[in-house]
Protein backbone atom coordinates (compact mmCIF):
# COMPACT_ATOMS: atom_id res chain seq x y z
CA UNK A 1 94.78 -23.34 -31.89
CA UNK A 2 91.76 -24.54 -30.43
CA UNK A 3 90.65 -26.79 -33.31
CA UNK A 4 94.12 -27.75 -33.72
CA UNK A 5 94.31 -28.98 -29.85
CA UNK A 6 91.27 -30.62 -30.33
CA UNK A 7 92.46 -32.74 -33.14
CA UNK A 8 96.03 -33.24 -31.46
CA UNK A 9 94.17 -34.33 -28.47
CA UNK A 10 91.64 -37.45 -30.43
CA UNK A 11 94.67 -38.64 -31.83
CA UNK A 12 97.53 -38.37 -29.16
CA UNK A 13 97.20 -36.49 -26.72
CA UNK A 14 98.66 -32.86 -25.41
CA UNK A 15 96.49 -30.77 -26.95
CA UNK A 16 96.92 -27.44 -24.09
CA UNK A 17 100.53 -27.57 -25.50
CA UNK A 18 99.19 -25.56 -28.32
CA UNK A 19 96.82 -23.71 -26.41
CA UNK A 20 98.90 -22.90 -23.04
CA UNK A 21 101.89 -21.50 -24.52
CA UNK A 22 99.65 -19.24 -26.99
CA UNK A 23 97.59 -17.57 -24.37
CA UNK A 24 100.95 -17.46 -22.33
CA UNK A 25 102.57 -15.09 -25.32
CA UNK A 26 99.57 -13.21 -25.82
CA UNK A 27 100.53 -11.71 -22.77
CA UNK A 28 97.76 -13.25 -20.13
CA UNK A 29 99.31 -13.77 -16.85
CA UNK A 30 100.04 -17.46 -16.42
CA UNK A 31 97.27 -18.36 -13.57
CA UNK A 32 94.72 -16.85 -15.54
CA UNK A 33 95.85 -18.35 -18.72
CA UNK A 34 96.23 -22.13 -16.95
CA UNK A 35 92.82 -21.29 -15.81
CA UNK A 36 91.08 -20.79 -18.97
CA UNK A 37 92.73 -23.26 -20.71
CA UNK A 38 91.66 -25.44 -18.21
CA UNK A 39 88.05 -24.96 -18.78
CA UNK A 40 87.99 -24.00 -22.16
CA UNK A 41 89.68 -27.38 -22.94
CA UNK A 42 87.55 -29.72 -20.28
CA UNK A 43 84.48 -29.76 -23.16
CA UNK A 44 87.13 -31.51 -25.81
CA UNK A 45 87.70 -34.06 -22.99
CA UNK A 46 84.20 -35.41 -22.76
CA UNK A 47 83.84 -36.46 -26.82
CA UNK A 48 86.83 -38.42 -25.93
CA UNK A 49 85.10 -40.21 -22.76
CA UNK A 50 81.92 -40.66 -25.36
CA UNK A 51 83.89 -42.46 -27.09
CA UNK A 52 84.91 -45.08 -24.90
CA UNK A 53 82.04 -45.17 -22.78
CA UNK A 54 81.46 -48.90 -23.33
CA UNK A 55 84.84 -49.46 -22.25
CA UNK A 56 84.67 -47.25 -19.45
CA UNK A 57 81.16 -48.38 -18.40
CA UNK A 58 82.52 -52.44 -18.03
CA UNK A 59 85.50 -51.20 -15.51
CA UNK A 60 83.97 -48.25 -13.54
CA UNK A 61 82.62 -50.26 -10.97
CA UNK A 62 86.42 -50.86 -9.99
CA UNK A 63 87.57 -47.29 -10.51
CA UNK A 64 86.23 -45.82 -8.00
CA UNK A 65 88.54 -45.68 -5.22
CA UNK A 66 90.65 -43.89 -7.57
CA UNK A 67 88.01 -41.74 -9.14
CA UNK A 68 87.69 -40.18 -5.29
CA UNK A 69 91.57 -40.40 -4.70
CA UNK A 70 91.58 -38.33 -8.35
CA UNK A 71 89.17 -35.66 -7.26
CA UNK A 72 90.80 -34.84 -3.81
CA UNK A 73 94.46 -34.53 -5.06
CA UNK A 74 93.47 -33.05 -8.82
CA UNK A 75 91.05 -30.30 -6.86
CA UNK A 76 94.42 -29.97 -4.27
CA UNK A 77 96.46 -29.00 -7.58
CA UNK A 78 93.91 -26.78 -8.97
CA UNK A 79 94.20 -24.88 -5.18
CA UNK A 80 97.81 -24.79 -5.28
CA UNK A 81 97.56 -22.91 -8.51
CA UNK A 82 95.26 -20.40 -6.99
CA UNK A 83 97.23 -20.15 -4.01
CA UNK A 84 100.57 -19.64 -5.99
CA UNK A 85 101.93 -15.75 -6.47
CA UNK A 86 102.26 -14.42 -9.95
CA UNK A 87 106.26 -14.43 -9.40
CA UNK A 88 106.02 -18.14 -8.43
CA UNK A 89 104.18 -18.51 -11.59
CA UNK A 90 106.11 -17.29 -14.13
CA UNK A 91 109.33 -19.23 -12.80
CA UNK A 92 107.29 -22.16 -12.63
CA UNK A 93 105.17 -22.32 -15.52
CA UNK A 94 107.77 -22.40 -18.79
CA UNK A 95 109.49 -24.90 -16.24
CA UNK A 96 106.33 -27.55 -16.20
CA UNK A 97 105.63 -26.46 -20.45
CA UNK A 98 109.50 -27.36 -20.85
CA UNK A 99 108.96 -30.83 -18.60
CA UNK A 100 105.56 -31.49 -20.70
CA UNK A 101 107.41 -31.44 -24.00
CA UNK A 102 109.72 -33.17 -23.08
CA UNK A 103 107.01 -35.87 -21.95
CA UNK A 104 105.76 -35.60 -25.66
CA UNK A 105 109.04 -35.90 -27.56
CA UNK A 106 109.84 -38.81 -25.99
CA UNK A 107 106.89 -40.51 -25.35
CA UNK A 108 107.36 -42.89 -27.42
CA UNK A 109 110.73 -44.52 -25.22
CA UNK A 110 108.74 -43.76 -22.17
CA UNK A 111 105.91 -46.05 -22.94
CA UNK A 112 108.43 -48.90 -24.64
CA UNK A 113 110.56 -48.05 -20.86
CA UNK A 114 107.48 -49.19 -19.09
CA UNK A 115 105.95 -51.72 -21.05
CA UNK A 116 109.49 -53.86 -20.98
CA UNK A 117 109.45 -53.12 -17.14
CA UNK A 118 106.06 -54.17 -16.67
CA UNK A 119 106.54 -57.70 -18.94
CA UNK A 120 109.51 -58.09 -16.43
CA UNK A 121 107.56 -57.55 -13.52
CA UNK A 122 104.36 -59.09 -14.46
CA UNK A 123 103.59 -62.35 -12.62
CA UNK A 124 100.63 -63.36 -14.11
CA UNK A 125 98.80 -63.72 -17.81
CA UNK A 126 96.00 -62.11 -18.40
CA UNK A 127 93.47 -62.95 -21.72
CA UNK A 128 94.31 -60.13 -24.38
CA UNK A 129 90.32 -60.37 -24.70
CA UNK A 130 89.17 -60.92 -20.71
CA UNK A 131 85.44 -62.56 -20.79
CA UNK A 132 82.79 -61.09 -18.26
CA UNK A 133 83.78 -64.58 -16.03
CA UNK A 134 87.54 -63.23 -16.01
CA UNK A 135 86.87 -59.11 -16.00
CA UNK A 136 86.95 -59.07 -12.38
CA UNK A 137 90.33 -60.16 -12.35
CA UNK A 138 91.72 -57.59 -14.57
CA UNK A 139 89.73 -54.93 -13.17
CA UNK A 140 91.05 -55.59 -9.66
CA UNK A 141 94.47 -53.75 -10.02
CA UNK A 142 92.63 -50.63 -10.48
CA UNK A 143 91.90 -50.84 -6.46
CA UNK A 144 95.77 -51.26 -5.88
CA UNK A 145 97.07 -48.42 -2.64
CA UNK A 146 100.22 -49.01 -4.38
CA UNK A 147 98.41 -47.84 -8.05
CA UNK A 148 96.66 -45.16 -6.04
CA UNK A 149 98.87 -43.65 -4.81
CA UNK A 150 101.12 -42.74 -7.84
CA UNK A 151 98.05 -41.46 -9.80
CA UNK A 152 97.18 -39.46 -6.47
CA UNK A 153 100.21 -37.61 -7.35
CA UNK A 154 99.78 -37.40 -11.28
CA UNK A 155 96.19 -36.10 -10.76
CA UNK A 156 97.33 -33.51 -8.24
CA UNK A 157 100.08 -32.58 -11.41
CA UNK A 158 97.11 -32.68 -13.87
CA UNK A 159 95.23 -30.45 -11.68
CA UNK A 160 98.19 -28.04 -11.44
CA UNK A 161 98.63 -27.60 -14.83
CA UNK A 162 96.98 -30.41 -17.49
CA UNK A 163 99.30 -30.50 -20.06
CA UNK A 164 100.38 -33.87 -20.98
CA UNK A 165 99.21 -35.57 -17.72
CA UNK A 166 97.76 -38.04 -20.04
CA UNK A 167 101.31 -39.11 -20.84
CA UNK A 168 101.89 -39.86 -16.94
CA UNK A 169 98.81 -41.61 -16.83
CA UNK A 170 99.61 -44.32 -19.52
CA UNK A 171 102.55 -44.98 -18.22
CA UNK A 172 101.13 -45.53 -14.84
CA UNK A 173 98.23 -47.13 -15.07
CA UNK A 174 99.89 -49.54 -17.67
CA UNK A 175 102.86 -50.72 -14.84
CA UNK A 176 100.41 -50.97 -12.09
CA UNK A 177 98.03 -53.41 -13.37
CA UNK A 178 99.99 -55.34 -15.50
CA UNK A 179 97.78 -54.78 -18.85
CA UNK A 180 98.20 -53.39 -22.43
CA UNK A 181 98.31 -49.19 -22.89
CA UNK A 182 95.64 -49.96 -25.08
CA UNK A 183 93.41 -51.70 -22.39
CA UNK A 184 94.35 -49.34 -19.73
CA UNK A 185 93.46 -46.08 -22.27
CA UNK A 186 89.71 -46.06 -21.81
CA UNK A 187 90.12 -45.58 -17.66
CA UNK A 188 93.18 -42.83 -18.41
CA UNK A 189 90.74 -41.26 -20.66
CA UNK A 190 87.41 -41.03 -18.31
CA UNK A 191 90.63 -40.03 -15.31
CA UNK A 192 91.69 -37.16 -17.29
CA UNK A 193 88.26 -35.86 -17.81
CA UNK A 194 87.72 -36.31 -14.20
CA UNK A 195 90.96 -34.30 -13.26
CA UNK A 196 90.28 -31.65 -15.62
CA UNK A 197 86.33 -31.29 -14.79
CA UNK A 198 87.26 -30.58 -11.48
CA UNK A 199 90.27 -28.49 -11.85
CA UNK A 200 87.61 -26.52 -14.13
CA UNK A 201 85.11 -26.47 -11.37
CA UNK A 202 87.41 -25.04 -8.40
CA UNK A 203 88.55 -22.22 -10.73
CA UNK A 204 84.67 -21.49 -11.24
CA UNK A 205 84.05 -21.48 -8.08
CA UNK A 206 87.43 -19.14 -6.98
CA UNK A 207 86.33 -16.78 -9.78
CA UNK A 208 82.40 -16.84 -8.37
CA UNK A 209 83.33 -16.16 -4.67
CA UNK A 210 87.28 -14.66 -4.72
CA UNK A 211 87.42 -13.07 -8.18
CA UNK A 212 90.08 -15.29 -9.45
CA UNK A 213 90.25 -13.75 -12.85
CA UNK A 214 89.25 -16.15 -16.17
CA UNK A 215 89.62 -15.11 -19.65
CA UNK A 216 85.85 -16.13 -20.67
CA UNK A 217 85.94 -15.16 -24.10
CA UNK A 218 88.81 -17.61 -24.70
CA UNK A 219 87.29 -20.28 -22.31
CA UNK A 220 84.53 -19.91 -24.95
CA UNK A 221 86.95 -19.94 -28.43
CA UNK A 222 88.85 -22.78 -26.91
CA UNK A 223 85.69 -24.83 -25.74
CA UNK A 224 84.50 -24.60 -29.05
CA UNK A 225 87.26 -25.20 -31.24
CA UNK A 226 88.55 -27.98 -28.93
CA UNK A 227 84.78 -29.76 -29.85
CA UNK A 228 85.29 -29.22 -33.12
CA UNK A 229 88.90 -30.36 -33.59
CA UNK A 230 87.84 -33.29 -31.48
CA UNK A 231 84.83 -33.84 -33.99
CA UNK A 232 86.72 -33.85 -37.15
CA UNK A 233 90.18 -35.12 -35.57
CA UNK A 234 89.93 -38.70 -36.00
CA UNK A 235 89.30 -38.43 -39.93
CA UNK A 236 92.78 -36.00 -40.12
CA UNK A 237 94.68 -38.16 -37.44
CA UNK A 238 93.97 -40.90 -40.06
CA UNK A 239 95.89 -39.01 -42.50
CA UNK A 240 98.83 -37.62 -40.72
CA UNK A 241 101.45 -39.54 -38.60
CA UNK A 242 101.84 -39.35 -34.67
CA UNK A 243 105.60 -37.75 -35.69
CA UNK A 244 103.73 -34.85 -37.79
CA UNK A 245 101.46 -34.21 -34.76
CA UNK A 246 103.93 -34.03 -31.93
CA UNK A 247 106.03 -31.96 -34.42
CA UNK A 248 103.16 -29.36 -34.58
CA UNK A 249 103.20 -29.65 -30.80
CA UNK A 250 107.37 -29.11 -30.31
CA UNK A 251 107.34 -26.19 -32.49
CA UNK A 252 104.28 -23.94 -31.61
CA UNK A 253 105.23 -24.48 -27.63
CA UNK A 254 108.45 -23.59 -28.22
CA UNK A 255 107.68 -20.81 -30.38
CA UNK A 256 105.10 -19.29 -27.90
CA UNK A 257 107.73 -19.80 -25.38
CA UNK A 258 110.30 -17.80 -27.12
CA UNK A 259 107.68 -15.39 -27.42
CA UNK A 260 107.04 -14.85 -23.93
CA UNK A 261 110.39 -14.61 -22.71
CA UNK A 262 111.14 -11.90 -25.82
């Protein structure tokens, strides 16, 4: 499930749908299992960032409010988790696995939702292709309050629980400044790795100085299968369609949910 994720994550996304659910029905209690999923699957996030790191490296000069914004509220998630009884947990959990699915099945209408909103809304044209004269400009949104904020609360979601806060992200970040999901995927990219690095790094630290308990040996199956799935994912994702993917996604979460309540 790990090199699965991995793949499923270089080509659209959700990959700790597959992973979550499974340690979830192998019987680990649901903050430990968020909590090495979380880690396990923040090494698959930075091949992704790699990847884009020319992108990333033209707008990071203006993502930096939000990188800060992203760290407070993503490591506030990551301590609600920690702070949250088991009880809480397992009513909550299959709750936020059942909203992330949902998030992935229709995806699809979510992003055509907000890209029609935001070519309604939109009050100025921006170059598909911005030149280094005009980058400014398009990088300027990214230092929006009213952008902020609504990622604030999406990273403090992603730091709660990960799975498909990518999803939220898009569809954020592609409203609030007015740009193409495809323009706006390198910064939700190098976002997500930030939310999940230090989601990973307040559960290291909880299990260093309060014993928060982590399943290591899976941190280590998943960190290495979610490299490797991300390594050979973008040859397979050429091969199989976005519908197969999020199919594989549907029915292994729902499976491993059916599982756990059984």
């Amino acid at each position: 499930m790990g090199i699965l994720a991995g793949i499923i994550n270089s080509a659209v996304g959700s990959g700790s749908l597959l992973t979550l659910p499974v340690l979830l029905a192998l019987g680990i209690p649901p903050g430990v299992a968020v909590r090495t999923n979380t880690i396990g699957m923040m090494f698959a996030s930075f091949g992704t960032v790699y990847g884009f790191r020319r992108e990333i490296r033209r707008e990071i000069s203006f993502l930096v409010p939000m990188t800060l914004a992203t760290i407070v509220f993503s490591a506030l998630g990551s301590i609600l988790l920690l702070g949250a009884s088991t009880q809480a947990l397992d009513f909550v959990i299959p709750i936020l696995i059942i909203f992330a699915l949902l998030l992935v099945i229709f995806q699809q209408r979510i992003v055509s939702y907000a890209s029609r909103w935001q070519k309604e809304t939109q009050t100025t044209q921006v170059p598909a292709e911005p030149n280094a004269e005009l980058y400014s400009v398009v990088g300027e949104p990214y230092r929006k309050p009213g952008l902020i904020a609504p990622m604030s609360l999406a990273a403090m979601y992603g730091g709660f629980f990960t799975a498909a806060q990518g999803i939220l992200y898009m569809a954020i970040l592609g409203v609030g400044t007015g740009r193409s999901f495809k323009d706006v995927n390198p910064a939700k990219n190098f976002l997500s790795m930030i939310v999940n690095v230090t989601a990973a790094l307040v559960y290291v630290v909880a299990f260093i100085f309060f014993g928060s308990e982590v399943l290591w040996i899976g941190v280590a199956v998943l960190a290495l299968g979610g490299v490797l799935g991300g390594v050979i994912g973008a040859g397979i994702a050429k091969k199989l369609s976005n519908r197969v993917l999020k199919g594989i996604i549907v029915v292994v979460a729902l499976a491993a949910l059916i599982r756990q309540f059984v």
